[in-house]
Protein backbone atom coordinates (compact mmCIF):
# COMPACT_ATOMS: atom_id res chain seq x y z
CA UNK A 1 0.00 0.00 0.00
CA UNK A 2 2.49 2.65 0.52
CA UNK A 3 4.12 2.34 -2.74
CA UNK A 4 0.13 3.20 -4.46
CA UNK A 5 0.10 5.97 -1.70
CA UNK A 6 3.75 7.26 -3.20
CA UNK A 7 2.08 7.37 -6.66
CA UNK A 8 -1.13 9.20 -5.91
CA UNK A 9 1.60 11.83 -4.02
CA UNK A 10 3.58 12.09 -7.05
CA UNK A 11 -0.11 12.43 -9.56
CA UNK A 12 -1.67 15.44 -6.69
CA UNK A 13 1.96 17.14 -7.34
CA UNK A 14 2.61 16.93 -10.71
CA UNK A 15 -1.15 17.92 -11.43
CA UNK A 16 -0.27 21.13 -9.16
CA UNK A 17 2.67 22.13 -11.20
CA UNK A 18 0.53 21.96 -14.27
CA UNK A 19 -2.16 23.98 -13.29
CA UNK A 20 0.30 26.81 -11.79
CA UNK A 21 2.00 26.56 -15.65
CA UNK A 22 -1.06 26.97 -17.31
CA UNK A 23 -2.22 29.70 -15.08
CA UNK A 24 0.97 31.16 -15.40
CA UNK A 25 0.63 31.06 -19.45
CA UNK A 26 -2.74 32.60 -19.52
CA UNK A 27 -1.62 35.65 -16.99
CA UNK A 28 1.18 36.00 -19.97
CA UNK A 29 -1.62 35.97 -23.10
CA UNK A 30 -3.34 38.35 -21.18
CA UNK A 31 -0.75 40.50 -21.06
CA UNK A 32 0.02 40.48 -24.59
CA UNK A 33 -3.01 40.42 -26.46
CA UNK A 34 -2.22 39.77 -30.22
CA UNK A 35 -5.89 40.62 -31.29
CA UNK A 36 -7.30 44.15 -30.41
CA UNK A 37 -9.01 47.13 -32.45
CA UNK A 38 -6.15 49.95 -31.86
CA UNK A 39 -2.82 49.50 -30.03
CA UNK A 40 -1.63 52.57 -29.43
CA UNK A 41 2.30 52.52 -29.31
CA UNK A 42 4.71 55.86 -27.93
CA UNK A 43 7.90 54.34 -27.20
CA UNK A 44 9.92 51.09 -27.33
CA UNK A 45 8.55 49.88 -24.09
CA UNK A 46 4.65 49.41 -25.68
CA UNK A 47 6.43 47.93 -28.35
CA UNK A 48 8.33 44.91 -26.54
CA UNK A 49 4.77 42.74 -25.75
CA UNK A 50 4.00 42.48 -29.30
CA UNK A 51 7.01 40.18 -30.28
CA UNK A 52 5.18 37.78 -28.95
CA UNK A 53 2.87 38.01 -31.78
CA UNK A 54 3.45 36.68 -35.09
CA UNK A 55 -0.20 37.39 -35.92
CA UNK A 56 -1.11 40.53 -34.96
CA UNK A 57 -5.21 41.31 -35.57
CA UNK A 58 -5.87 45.20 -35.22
CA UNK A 59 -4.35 48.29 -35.58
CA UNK A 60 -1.32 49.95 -34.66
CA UNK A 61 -0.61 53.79 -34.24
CA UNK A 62 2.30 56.02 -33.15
CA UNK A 63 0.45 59.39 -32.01
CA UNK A 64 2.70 62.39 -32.57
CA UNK A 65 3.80 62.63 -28.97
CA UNK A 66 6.04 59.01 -29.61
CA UNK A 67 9.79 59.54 -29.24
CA UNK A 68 13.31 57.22 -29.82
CA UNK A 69 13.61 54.48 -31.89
CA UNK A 70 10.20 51.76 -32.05
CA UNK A 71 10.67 48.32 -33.11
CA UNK A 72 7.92 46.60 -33.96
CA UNK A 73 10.12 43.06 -33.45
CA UNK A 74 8.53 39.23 -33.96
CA UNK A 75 5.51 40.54 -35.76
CA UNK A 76 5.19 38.51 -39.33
CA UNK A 77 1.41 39.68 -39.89
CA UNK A 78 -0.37 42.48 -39.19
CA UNK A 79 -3.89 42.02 -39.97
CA UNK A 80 -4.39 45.72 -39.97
CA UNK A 81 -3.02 49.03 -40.75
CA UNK A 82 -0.05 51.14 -39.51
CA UNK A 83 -0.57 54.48 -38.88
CA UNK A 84 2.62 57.04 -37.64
CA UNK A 85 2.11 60.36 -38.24
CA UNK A 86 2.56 64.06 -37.18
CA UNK A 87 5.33 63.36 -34.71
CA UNK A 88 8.67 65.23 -34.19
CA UNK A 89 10.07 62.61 -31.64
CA UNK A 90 10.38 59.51 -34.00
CA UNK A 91 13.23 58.97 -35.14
CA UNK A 92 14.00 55.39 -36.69
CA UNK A 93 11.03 53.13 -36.96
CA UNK A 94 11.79 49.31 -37.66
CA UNK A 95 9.83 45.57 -37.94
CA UNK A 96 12.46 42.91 -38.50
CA UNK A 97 9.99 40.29 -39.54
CA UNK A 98 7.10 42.17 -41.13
CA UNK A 99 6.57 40.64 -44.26
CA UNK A 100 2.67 41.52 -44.59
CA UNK A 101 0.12 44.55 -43.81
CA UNK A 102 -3.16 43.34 -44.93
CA UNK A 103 -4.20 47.20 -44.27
CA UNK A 104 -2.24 49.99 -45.13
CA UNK A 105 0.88 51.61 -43.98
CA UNK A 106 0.71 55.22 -43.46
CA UNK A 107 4.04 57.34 -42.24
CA UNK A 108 3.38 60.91 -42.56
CA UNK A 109 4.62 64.22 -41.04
CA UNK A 110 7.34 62.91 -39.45
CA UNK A 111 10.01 65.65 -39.15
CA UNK A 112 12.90 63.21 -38.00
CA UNK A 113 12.74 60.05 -38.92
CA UNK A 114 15.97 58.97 -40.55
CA UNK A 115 15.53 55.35 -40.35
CA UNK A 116 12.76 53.01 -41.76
CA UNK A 117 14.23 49.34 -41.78
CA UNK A 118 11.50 46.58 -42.63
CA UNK A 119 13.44 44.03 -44.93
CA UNK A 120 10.88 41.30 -45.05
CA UNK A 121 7.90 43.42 -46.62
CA UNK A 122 6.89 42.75 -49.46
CA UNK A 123 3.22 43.21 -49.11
CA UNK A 124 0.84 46.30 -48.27
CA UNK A 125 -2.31 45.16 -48.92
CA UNK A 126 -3.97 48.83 -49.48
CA UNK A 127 -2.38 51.83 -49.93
CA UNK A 128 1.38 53.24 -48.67
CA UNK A 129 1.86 56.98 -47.87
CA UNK A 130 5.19 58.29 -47.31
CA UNK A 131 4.52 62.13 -47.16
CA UNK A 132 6.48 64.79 -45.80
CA UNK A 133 9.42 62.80 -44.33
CA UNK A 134 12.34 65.65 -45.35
CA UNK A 135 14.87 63.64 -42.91
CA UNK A 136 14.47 59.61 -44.79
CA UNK A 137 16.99 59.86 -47.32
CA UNK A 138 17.04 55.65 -47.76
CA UNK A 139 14.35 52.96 -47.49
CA UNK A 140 15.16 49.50 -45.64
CA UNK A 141 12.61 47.16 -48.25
CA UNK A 142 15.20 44.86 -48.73
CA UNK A 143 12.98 42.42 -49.78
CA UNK A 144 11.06 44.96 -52.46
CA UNK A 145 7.00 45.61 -52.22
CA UNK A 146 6.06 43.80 -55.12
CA UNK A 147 2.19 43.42 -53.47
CA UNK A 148 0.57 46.94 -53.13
CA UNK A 149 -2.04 48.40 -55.01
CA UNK A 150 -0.93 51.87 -54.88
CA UNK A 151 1.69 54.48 -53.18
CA UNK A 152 2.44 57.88 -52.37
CA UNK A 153 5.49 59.37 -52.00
CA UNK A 154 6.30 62.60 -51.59
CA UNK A 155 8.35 65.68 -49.67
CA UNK A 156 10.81 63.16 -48.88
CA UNK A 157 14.74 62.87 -49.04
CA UNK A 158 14.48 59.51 -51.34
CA UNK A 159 17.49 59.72 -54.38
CA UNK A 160 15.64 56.34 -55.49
CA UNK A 161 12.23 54.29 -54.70
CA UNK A 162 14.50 51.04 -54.68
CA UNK A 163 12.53 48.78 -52.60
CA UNK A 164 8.95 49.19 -53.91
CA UNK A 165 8.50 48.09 -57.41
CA UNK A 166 4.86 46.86 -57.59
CA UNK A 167 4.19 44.10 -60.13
CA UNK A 168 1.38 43.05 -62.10
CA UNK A 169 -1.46 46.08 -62.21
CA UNK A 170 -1.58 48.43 -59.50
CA UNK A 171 -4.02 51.69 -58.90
CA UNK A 172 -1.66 53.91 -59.90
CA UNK A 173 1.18 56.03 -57.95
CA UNK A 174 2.58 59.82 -57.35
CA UNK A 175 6.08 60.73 -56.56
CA UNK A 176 6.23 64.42 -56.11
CA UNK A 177 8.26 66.98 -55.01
CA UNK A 178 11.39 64.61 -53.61
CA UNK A 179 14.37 67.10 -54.67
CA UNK A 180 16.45 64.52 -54.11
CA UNK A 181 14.86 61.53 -56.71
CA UNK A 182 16.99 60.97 -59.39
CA UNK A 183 15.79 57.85 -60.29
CA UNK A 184 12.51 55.73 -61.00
CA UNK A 185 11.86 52.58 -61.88
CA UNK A 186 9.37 50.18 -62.00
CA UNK A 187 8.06 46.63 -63.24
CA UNK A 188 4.56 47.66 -63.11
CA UNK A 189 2.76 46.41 -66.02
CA UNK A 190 -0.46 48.27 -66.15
CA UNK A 191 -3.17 50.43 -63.88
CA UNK A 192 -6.51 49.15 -63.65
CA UNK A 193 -9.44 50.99 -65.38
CA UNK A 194 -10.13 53.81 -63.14
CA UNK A 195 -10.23 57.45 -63.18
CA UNK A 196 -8.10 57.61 -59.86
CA UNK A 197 -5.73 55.13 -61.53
CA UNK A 198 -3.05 57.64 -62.17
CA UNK A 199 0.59 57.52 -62.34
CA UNK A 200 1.81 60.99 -61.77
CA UNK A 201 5.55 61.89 -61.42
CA UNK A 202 6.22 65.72 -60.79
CA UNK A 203 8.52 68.41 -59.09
CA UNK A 204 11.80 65.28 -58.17
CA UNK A 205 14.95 66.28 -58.90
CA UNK A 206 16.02 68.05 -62.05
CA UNK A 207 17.91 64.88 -63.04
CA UNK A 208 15.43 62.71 -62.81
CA UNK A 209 15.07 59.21 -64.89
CA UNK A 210 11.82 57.68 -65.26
CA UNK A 211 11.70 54.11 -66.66
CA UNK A 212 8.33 51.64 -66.81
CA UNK A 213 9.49 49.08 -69.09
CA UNK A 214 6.73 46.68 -68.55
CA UNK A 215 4.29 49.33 -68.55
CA UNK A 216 1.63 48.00 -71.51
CA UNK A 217 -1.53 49.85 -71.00
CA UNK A 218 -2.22 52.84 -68.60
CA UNK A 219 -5.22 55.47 -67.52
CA UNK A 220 -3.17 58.50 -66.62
CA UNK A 221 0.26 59.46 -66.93
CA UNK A 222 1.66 62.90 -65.96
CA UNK A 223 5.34 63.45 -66.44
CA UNK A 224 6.97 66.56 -65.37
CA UNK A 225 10.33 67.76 -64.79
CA UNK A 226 12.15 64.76 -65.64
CA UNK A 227 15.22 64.64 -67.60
CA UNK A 228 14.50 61.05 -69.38
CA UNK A 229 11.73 59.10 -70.06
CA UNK A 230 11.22 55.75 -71.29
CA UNK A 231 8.13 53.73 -71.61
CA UNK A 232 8.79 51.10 -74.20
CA UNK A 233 6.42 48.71 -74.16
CA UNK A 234 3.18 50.96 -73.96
CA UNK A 235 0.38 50.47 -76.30
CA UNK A 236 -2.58 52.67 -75.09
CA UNK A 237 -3.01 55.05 -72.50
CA UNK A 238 -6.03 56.97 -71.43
CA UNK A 239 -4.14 60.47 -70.97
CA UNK A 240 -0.26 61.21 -71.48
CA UNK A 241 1.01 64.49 -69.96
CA UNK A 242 4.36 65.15 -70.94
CA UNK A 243 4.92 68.85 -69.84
CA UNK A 244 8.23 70.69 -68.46
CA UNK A 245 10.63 68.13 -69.38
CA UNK A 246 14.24 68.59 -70.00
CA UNK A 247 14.68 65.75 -72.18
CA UNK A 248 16.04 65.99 -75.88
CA UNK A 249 13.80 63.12 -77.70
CA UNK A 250 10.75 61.11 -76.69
CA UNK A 251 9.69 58.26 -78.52
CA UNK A 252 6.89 55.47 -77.54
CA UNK A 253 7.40 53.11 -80.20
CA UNK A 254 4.51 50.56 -79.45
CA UNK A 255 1.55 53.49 -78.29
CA UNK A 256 -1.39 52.95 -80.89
CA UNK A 257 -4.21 54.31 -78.79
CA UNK A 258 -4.39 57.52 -76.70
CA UNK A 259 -7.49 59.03 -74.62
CA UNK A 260 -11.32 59.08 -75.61
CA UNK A 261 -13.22 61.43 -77.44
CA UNK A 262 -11.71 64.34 -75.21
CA UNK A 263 -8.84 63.07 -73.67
CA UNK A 264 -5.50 62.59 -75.21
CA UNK A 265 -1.92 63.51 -75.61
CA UNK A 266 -0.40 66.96 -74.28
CA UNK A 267 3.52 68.03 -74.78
CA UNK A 268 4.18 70.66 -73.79
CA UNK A 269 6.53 73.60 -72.05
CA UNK A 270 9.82 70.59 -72.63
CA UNK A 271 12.29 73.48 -73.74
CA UNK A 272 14.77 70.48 -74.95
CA UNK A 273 13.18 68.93 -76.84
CA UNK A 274 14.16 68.15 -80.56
CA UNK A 275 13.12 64.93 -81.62
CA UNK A 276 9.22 63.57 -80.80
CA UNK A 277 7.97 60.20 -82.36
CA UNK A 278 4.74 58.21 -81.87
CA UNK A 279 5.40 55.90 -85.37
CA UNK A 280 1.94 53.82 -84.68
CA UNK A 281 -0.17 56.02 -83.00
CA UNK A 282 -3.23 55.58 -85.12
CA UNK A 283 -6.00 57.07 -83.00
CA UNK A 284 -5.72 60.43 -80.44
CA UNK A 285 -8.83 62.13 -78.60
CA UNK A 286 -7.01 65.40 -78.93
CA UNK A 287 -3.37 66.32 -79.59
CA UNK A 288 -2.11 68.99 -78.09
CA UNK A 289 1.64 69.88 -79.07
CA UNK A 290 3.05 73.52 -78.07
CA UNK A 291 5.32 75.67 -76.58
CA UNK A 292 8.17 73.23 -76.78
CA UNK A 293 11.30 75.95 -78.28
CA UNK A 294 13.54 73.65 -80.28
CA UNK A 295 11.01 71.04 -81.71
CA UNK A 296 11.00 71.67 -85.53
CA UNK A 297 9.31 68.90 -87.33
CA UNK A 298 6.64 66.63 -86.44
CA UNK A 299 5.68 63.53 -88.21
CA UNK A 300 3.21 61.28 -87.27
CA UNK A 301 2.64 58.89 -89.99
CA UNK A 302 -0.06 56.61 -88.91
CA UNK A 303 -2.71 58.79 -86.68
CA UNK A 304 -5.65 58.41 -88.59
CA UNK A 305 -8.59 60.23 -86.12
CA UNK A 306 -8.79 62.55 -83.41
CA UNK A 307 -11.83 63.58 -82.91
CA UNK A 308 -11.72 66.56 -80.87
CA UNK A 309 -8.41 67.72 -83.08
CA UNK A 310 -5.15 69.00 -82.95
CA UNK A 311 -3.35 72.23 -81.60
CA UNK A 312 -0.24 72.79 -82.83
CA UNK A 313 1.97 75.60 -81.85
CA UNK A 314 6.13 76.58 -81.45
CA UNK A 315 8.36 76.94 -83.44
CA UNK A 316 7.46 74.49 -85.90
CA UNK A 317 8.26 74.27 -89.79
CA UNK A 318 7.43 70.88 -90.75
CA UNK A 319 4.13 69.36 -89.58
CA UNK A 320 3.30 65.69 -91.68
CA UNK A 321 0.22 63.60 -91.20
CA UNK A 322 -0.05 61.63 -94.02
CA UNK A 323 -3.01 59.13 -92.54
CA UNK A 324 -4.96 61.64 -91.51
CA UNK A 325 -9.26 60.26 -92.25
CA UNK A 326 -11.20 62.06 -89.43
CA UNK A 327 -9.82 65.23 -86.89
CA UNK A 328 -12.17 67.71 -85.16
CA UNK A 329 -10.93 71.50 -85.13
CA UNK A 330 -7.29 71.97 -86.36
CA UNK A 331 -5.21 74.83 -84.62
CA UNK A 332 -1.61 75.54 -85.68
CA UNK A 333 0.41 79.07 -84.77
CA UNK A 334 3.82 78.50 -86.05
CA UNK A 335 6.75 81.22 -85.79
CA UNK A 336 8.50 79.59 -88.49
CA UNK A 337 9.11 81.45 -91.71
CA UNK A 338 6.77 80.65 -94.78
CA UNK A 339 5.11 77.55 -93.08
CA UNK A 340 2.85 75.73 -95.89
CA UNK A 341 -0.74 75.78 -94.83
CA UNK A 342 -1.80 74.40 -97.93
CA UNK A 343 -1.99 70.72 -96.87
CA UNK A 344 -4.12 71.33 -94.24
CA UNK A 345 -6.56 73.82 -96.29
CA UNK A 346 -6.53 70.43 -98.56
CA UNK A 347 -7.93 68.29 -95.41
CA UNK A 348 -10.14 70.93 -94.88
CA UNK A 349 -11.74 71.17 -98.29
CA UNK A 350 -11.67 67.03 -98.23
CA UNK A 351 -13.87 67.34 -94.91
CA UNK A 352 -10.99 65.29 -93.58
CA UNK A 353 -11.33 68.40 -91.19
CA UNK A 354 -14.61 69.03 -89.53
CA UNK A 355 -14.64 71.44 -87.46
CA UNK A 356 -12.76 75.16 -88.14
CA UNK A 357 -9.03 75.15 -89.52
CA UNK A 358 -7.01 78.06 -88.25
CA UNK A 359 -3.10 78.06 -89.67
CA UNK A 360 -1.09 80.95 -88.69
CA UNK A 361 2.19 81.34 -89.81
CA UNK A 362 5.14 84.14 -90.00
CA UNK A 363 6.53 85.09 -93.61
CA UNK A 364 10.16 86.41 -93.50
CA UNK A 365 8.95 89.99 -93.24
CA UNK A 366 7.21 89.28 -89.93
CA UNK A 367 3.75 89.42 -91.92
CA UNK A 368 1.09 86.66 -90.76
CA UNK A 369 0.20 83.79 -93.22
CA UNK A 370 -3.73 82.80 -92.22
CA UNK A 371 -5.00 79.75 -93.80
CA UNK A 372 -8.60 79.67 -91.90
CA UNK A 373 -12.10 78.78 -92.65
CA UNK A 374 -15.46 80.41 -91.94
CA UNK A 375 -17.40 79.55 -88.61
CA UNK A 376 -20.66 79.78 -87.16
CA UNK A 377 -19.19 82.85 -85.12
CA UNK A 378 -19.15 85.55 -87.88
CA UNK A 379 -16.06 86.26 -90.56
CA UNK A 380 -12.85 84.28 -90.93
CA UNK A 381 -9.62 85.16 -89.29
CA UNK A 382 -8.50 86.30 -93.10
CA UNK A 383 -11.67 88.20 -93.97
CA UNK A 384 -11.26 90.41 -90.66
CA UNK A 385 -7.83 90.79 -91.44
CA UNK A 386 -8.40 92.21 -94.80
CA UNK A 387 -11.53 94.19 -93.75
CA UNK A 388 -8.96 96.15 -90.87
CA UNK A 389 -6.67 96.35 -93.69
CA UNK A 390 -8.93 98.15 -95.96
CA UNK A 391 -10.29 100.25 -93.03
CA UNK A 392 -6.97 101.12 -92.16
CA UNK A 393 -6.18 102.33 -95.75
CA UNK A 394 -9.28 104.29 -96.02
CA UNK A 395 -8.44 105.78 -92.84
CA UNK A 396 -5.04 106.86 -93.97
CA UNK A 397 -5.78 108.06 -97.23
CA UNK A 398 -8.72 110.30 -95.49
CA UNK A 399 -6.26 111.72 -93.27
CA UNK A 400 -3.41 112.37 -96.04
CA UNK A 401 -6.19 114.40 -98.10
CA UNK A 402 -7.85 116.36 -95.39
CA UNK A 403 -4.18 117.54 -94.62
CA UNK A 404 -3.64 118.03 -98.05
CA UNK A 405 -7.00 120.45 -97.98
CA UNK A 406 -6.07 121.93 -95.06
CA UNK A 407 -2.43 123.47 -96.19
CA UNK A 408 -4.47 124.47 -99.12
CA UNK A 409 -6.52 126.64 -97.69
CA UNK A 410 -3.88 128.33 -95.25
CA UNK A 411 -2.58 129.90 -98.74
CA UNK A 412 -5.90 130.90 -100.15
CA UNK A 413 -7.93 133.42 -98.78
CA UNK A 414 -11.49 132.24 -97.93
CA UNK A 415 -14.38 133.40 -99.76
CA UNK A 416 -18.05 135.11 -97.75
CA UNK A 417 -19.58 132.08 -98.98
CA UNK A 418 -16.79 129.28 -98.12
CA UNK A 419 -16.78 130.89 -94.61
CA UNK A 420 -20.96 131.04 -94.38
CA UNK A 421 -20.68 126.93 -95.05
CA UNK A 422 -17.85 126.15 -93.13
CA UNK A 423 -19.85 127.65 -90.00
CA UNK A 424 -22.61 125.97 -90.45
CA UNK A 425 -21.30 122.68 -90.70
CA UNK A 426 -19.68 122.95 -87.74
CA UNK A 427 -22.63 123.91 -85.73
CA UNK A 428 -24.19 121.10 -87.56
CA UNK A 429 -21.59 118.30 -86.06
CA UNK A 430 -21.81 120.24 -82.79
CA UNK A 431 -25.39 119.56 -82.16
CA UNK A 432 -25.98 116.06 -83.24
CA UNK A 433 -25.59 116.33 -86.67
CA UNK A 434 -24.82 113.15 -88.65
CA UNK A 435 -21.52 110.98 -87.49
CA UNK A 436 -19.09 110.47 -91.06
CA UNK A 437 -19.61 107.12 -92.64
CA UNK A 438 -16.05 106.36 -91.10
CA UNK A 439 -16.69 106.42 -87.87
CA UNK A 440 -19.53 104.23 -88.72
CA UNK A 441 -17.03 101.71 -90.23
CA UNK A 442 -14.59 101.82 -87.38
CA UNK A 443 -17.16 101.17 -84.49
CA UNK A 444 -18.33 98.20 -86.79
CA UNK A 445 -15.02 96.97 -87.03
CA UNK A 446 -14.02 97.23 -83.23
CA UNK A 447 -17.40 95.71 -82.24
CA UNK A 448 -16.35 92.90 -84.98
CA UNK A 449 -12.75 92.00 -84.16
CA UNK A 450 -12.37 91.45 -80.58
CA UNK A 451 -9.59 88.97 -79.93
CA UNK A 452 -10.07 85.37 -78.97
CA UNK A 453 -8.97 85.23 -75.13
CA UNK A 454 -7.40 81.89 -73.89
CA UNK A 455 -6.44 81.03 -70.02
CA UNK A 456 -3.58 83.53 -68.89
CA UNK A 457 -1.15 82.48 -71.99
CA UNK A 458 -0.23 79.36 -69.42
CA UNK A 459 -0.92 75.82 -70.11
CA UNK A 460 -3.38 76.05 -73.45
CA UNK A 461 -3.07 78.91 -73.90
CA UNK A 462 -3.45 80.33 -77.89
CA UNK A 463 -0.57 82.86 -77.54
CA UNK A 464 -1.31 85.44 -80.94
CA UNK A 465 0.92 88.09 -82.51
CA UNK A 466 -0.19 91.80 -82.09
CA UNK A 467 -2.56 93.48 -84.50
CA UNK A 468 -3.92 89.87 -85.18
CA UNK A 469 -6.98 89.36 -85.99
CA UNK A 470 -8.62 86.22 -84.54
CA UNK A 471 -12.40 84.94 -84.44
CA UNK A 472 -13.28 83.57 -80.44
CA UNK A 473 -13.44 79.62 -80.79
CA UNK A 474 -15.08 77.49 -78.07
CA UNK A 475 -12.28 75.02 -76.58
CA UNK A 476 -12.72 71.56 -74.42
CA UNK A 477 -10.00 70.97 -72.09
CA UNK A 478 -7.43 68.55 -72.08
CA UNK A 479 -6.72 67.41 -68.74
CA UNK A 480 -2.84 67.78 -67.51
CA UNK A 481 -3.65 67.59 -63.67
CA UNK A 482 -3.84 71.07 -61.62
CA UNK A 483 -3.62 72.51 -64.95
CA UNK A 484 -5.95 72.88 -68.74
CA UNK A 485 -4.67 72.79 -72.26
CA UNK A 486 -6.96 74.44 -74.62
CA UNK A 487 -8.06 72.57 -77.42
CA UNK A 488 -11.58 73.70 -80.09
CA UNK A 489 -14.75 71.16 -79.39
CA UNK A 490 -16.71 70.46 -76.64
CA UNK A 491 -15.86 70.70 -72.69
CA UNK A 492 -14.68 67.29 -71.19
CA UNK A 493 -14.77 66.29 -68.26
CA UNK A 494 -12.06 66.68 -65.72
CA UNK A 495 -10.69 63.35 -64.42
């Protein structure tokens, strides 16, 4: 009997120690809760629990008032987002073995953080903001975010976005105003079909080298400020903005499709450039091509329609499009000497133009060149031309021979009767009598000849020479973000 007696002992303790261990193990879960709405997290201290964790459910945020260095150490998964933002104290934020936020990740308005080290990520399930970090000069994304459906970054210290390069089709992305990005590029092979789908990549440093080369359809994409751009393998594109650039040449070799009705193609403002090719763009909502100093000739030998037309205007003496079926309104101001507007006058006679053809050009002698057709606003730019030339005459000749008949007269006495007639007409004109027939013509004239007006002679805008003479056109709006380009047709939309 006492060796059964020994036994139970031994069972009574050993069931003792168990229960103390597993009441030991919940106190410790309790402690460290991996599942709860919002953790809120100030300073390496309500950090340390969560390594516990490799699945963490909730959120996590780092109020402006956190301070030091935070690790966010032994989490894998956070099934939630990350929020750190408006906070002066951070200064190095880090998650060794982070490799997914289901949520997203945002990290704004952080004055001083310098160090962002999370080298397993690779996926942000929604959205990542890095805006207005001016101290994080290099990301820690060792292991690349390849999974994330769009980004933001801007106001940063970034020279290069190494470290995200989303695959696949994404939402779209903006990189703005980083003075120190030199360098983009990406794998991303298309946006999805959205009007916020944009990729927009403005204001980086004057340097700057954009590359997509697996970019093969797109919604929106604004370039500005870059100094090269390559997207290769693009075929169609909702909207292409290519506008302060200081690149040389530009050519998308594979782009057959650009914009809608409305939408379409704007270069503009790229002071550089020389050489611009689109050698299979076949169809182009509108085409807007202007302001760009050194760009001479333009060829595009396949477009065949654009519906809302084309605005063409620089410094341009060679304009070809040899395909041309179907184009809406057709602008072109050229400073180029003895421009050919005949070709186009040929479209427009063919109906291949169908809506009003205005080319201006400068002959050597400064003179302008108008090639224009009437509209349902009144005379052409050429017939008001030549009706203030033929005022203008009139009005010169008029003055040369009342001069003429007024030296006369100083050297020939005046008659009774010349004097008696003289009088009265001028009480005549002094109380209401008739106004001359030319006054008549010159207040029909003014009231016939205003100017068109276009937006502030910025982006669109229809700079003309003085003097010129130039019917008011309505004009639809190419989109070219903050901005509008100026096109004739119909408003569109702003996306």
């Amino acid at each position: 009997m006492p060796p059964r007696r020994g036994l139970f002992q031994q069972s009574v303790a050993a069931t003792a120690v168990l229960s103390a261990l597993v009441v030991g193990q919940g106190a410790t879960a309790q402690g460290t809760s991996c599942s709860t709405a919002i953790t809120t997290i100030r300073n390496h201290a309500d950090a340390t629990p969560l390594a516990a964790c490799k699945t963490f459910t909730g959120n996590i945020e780092i109020p402006g008032d956190a301070t030091g260095d935070i690790a966010l150490d032994g989490i894998q998964n956070l099934d939630g987002y990350l929020l750190a933002e408006s906070s002066e104290g951070l200064s190095s934020l880090s998650a060794d073995s982070l490799e997914v936020i289901e949520g997203y990740m945002y990290l704004q308005e952080l004055g001083n953080l310098e160090t962002l080290n999370m080298p397993k990520l690779t996926t942000v399930g929604q959205q990542l903001r890095l805006v207005k970090l001016p101290a994080l000069s290099n990301l820690g994304f060792d292991a690349t975010i390849s999974n994330c459906s769009s980004f933001v970054i801007s106001d940063t210290a970034l020279s290069s976005l190494n470290g995200i390069d989303p695959d696949g089709t994404t939402n779209g992305f903006n990189a703005t105003f980083n003075n120190d990005l030199a360098n983009i590029t990406m794998s991303v092979a298309s946006t999805t079909a959205s009007d916020s789908s944009t990729i927009i990549i403005t204001n980086n440093a004057p340097g700057l080298q954009v590359s997509f080369p697996n970019l093969s359809t797109a919604q929106k994409v604004d370039i500005e400020n870059a100094t090269g751009v390559s997207f290769p393998s693009l075929t169609t594109a909702y909207e292409l903005v290519l506008a302060g650039n200081a690149f040389t040449e530009y050519s998308a070799p594979k782009l057959e499709s650009v914009g809608n009705d409305v939408l379409g193609i704007l270069v503009q403002d790229n002071q550089g450039l020389t050489d611009l090719e689109f050698p299979v763009l076949v169809r182009c909502g509108g085409l807007t091509v202007q302001n760009n100093a050194r760009l001479q000739d333009l060829t595009l030998p396949k477009l065949q329609t654009s519906p809302q037309g084309v605005v063409l205007q620089g410094n341009l003496a060679n304009v070809s499009l040899p395909s041309l079926q179907k184009a809406g309104r057709f602008i072109l101001n050229t400073t180029a000497t003895d421009f050919d507007c005949s070709p186009f006058q040929d479209y427009k006679n063919q109906n291949i133009i169908t809506g009003a053809l205005t080319c201006t050009a400068s002959s050597q002698n400064g003179s302008s060149l108008p090639a224009s057709t009437p509209s349902s606003h009144g005379l052409s730019s050429g017939g008001k031309i030549g009706i203030g030339m033929g005022v203008g005459a009139a009005a010169i000749l008029t003055f040369v021979f009342i001069l003429v008949y007024c030296c006369r007269r100083r050297w020939a006495a005046p008659t009774q009767e010349q004097l008696r007639r003289e009088s009265a007409t001028m009480a005549n004109i002094g109380h209401g009598g008739e106004t001359p027939p030319m006054y008549e013509s010159l207040a029909q004239l003014s009231s016939n000849t205003t100017r068109g007006s276009t937006a502030k002679g910025e982006r669109g805008g229809m700079s003309r020479g003085p003097g010129e003479l130039e019917a008011t056109n309505p004009v639809f709006e190419l989109q070219s973000n903050r901005e509008f380009v100026e096109l004739a047709g119909d408003h569109a939309r702003r996306g």
